[in-house]
C-alpha atoms as a PDB file:
ATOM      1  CA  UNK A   1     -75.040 -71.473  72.988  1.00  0.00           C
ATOM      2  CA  UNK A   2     -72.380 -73.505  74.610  1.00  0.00           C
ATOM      3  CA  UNK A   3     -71.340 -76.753  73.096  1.00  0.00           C
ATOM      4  CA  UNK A   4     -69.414 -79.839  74.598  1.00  0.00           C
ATOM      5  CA  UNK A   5     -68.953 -81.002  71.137  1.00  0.00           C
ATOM      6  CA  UNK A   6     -65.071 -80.536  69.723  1.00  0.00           C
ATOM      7  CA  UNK A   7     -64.657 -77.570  67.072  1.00  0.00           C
ATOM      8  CA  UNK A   8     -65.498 -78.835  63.375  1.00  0.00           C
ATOM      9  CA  UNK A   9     -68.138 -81.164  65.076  1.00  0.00           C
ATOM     10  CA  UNK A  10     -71.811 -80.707  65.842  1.00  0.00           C
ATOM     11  CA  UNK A  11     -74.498 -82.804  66.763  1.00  0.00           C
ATOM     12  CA  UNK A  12     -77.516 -83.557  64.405  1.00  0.00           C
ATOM     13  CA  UNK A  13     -80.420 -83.369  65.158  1.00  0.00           C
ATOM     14  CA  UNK A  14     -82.953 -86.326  65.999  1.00  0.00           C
ATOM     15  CA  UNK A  15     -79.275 -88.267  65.951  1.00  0.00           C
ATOM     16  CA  UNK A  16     -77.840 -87.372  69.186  1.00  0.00           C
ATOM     17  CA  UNK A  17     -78.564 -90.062  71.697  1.00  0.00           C
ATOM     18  CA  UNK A  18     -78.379 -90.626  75.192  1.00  0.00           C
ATOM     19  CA  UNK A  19     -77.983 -94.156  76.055  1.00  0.00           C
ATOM     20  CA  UNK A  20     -80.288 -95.217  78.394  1.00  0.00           C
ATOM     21  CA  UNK A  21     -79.191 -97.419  81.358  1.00  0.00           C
ATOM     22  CA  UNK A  22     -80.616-100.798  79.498  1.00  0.00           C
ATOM     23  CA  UNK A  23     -78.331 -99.882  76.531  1.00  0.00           C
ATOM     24  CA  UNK A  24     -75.250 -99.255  78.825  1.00  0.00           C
ATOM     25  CA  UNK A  25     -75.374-102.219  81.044  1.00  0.00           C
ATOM     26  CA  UNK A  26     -75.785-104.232  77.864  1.00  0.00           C
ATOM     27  CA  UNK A  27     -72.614-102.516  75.929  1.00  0.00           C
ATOM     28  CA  UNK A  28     -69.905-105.062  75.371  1.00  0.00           C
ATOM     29  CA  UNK A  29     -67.120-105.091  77.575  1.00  0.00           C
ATOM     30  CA  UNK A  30     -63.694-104.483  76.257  1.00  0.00           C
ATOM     31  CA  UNK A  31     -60.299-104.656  78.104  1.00  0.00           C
ATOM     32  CA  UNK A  32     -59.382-101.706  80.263  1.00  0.00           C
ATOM     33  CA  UNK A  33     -56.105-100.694  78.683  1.00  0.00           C
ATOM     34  CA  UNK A  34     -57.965-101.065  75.092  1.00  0.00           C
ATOM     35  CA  UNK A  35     -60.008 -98.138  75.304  1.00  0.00           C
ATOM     36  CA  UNK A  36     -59.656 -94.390  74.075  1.00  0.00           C
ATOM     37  CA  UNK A  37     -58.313 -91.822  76.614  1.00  0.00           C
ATOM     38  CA  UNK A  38     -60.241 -89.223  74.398  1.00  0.00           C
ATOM     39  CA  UNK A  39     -63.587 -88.640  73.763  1.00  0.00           C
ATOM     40  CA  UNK A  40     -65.614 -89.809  70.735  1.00  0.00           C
ATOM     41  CA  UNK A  41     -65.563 -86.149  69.394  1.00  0.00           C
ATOM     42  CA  UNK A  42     -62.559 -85.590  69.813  1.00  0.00           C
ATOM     43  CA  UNK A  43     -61.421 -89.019  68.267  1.00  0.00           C
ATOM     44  CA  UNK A  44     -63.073 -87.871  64.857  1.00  0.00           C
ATOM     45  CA  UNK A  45     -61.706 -84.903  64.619  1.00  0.00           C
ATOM     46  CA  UNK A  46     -58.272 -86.181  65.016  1.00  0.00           C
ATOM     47  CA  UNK A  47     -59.188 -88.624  62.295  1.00  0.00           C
ATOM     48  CA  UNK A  48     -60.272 -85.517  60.300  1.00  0.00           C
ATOM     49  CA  UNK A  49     -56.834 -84.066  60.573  1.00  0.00           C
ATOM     50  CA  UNK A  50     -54.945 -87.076  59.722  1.00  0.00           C
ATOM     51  CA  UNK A  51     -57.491 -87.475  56.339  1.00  0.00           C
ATOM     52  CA  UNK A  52     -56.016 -84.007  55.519  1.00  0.00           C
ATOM     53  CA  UNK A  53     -52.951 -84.908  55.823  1.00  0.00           C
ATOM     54  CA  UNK A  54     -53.278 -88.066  54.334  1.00  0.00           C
ATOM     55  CA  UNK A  55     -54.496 -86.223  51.223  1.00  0.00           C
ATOM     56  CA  UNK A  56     -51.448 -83.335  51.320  1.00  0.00           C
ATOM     57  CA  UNK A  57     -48.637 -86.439  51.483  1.00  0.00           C
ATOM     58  CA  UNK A  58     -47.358 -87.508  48.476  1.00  0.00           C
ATOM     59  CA  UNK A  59     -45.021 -90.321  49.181  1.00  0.00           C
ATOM     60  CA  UNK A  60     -47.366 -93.034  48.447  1.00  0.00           C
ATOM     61  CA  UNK A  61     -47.159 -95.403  51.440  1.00  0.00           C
ATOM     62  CA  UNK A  62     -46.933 -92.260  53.776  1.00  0.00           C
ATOM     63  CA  UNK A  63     -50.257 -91.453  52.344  1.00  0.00           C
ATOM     64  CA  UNK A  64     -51.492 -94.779  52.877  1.00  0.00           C
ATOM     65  CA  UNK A  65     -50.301 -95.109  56.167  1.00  0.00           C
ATOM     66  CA  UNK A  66     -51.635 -91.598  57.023  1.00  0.00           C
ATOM     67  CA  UNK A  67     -55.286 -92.673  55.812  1.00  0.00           C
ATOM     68  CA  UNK A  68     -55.146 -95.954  57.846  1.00  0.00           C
ATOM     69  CA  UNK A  69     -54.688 -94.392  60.758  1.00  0.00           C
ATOM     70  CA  UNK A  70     -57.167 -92.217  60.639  1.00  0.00           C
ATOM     71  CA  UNK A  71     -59.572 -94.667  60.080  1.00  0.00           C
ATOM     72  CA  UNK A  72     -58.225 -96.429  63.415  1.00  0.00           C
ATOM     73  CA  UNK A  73     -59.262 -92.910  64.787  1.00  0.00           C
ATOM     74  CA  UNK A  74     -62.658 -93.531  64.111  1.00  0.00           C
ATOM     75  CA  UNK A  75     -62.356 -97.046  64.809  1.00  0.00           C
ATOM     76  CA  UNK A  76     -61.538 -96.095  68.274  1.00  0.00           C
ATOM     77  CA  UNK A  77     -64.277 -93.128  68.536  1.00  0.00           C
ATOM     78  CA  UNK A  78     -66.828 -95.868  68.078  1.00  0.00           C
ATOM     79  CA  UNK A  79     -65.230 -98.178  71.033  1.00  0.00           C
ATOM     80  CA  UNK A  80     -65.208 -95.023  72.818  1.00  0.00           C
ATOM     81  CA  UNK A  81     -68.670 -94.589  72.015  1.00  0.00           C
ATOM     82  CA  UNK A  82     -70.176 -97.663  72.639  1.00  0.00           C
ATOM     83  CA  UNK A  83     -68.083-100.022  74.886  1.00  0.00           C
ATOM     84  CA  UNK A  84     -67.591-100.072  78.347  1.00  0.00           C
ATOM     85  CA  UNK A  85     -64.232-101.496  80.519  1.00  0.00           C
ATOM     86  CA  UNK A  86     -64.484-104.988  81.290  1.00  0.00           C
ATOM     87  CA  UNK A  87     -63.398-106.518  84.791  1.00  0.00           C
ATOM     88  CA  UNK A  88     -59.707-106.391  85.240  1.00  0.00           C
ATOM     89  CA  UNK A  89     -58.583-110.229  84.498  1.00  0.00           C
ATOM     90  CA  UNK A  90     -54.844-112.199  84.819  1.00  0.00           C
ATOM     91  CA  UNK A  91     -54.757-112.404  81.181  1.00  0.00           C
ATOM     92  CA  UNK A  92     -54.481-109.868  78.549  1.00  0.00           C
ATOM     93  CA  UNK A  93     -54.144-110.830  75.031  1.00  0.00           C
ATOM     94  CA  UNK A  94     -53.445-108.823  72.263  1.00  0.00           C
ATOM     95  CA  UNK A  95     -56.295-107.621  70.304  1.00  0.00           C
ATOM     96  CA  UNK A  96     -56.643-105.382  67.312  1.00  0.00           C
ATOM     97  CA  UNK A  97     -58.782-101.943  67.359  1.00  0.00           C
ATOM     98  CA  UNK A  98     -60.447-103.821  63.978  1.00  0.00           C
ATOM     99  CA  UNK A  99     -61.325-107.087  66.380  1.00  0.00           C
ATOM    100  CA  UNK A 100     -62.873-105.355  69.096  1.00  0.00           C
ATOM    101  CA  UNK A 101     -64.514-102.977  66.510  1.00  0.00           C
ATOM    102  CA  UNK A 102     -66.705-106.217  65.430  1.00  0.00           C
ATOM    103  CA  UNK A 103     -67.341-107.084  68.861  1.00  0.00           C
ATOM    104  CA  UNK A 104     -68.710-103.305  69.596  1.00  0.00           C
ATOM    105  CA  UNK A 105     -70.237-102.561  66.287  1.00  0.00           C
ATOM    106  CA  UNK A 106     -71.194-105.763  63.963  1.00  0.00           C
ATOM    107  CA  UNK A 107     -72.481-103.530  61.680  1.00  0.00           C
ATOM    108  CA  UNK A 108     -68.781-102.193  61.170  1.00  0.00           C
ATOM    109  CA  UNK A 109     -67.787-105.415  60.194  1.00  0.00           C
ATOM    110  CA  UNK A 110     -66.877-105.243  56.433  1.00  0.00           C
ATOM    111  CA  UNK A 111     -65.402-101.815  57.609  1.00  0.00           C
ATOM    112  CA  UNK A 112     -63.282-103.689  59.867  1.00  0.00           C
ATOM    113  CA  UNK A 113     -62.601-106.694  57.843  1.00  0.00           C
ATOM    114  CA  UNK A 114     -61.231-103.811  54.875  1.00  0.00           C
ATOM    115  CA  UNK A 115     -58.953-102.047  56.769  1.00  0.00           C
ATOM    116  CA  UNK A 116     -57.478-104.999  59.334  1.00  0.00           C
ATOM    117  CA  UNK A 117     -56.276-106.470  55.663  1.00  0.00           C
ATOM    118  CA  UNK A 118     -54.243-103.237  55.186  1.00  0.00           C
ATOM    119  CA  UNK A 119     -52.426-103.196  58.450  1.00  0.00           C
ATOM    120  CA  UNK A 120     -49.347-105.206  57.492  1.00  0.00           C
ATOM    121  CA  UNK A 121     -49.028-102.683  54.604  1.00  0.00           C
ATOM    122  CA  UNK A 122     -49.602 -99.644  56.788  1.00  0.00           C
ATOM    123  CA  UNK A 123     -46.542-101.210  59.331  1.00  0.00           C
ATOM    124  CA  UNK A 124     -44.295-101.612  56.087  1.00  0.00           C
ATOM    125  CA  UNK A 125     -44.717 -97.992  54.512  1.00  0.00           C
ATOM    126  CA  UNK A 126     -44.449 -96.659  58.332  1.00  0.00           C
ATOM    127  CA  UNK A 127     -41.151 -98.585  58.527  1.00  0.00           C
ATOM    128  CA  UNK A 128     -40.073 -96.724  54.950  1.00  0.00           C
ATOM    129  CA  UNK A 129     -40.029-100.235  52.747  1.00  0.00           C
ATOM    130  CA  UNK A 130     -39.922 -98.633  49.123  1.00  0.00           C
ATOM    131  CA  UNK A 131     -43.076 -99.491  46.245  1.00  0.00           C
ATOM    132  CA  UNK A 132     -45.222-101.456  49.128  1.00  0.00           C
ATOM    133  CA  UNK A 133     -48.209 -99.531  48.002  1.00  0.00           C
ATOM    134  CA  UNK A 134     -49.004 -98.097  44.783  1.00  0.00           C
ATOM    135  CA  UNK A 135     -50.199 -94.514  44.327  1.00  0.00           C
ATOM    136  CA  UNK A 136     -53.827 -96.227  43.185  1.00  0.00           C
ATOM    137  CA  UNK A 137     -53.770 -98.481  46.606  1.00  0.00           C
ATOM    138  CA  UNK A 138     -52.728 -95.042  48.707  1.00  0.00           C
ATOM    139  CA  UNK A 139     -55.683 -92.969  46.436  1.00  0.00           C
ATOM    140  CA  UNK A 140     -58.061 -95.878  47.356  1.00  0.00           C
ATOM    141  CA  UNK A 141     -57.424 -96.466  51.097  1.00  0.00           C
ATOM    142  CA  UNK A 142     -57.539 -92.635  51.265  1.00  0.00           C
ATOM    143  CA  UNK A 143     -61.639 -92.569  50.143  1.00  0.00           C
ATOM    144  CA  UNK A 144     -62.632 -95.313  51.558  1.00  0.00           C
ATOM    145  CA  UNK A 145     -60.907 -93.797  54.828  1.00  0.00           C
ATOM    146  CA  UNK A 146     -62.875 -90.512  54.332  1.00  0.00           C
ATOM    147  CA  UNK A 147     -65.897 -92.750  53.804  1.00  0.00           C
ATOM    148  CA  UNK A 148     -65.402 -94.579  56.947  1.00  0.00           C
ATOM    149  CA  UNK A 149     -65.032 -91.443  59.183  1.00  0.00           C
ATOM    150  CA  UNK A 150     -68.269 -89.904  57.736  1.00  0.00           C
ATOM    151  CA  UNK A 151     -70.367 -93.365  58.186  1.00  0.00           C
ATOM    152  CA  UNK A 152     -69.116 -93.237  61.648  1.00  0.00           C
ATOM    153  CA  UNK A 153     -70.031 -89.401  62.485  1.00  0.00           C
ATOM    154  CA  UNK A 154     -73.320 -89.987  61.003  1.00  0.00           C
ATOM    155  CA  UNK A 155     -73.509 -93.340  63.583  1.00  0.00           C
ATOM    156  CA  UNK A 156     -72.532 -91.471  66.186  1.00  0.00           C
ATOM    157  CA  UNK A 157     -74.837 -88.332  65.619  1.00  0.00           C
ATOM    158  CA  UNK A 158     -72.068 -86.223  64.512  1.00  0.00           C
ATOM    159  CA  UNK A 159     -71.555 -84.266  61.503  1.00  0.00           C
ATOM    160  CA  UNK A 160     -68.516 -82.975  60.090  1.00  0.00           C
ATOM    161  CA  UNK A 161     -68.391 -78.805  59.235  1.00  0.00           C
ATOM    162  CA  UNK A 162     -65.008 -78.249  57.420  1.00  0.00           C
ATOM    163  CA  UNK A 163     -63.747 -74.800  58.596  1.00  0.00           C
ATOM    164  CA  UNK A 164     -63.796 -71.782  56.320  1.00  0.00           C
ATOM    165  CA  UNK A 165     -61.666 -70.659  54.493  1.00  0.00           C
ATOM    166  CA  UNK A 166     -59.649 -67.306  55.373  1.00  0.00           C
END
């Protein structure tokens, strides 16, 4: 059988949804130019790649960094998920993926709250500042990553199958 899900993803059962149209026309708006270009599916599974290679760095704030940004993967499958584009307006102001997550998901929002702390330290190891994470901080933003991305598969009616081995 044919499946519009993305490989390593499937749906589970009694999970999937369809949104009916009360639920859509009640989604929260979010700025055009905020929202994913990909699909939920494939959102998580690009947040599955970047957990793997979060976990196969060993420079610690590369790790770190690598782990944060997969869990703005699956920030931005949710928004995907769940919001829809708002009116185009004069102003645009600069929002974070971890702001808008709240707005979209208030159940996300110690998820949110976690992982918007750790952006100034993701920008630093990204830029190559030496020490600004410790292997323990880079180890602990990596589970709680891989935690996030599975809360938010299971949300979204997806489940993770890790491909076999050769």
């Amino acid at each position: 059988m044919a499946s519009n899900t993305a490989p390593g993803l499937r749906q589970v059962p009694g999970l999937a949804h369809a949104p009916t149209a009360a639920v859509q026309t009640e989604a929260p708006t979010v700025p055009a130019h905020m929202l994913p270009h990909r699909t939920p599916a494939q959102l998580l599974v690009i947040a599955r790649q970047g957990l793997t290679e979060a976990a196969l760095t060993r420079p610690d704030g590369l790790r770190y960094a690598a782990a944060h940004l997969a869990a703005l993967r699956a920030a931005a499958a949710i928004l995907a998920a769940r919001a829809r584009p708002a009116a185009p307006t004069r102003r645009s102001r600069v929002t974070s993926v971890w702001s808008l997550l709240v707005l979209v998901a208030p159940e996300f929002g110690d998820w949110a709250s976690y992982f918007a702390l750790g952006a100034t330290k993701r920008a630093a190891a990204e830029a190559g500042i030496p020490r600004v994470v410790s292997p323990r901080e880079a180890d602990d933003l990596l589970r709680a990553a891989e935690q996030f991305v599975a809360v938010v598969e299971s949300s979204l009616g997806v489940s993770y199958q890790p491909p076999l081995a050769a």
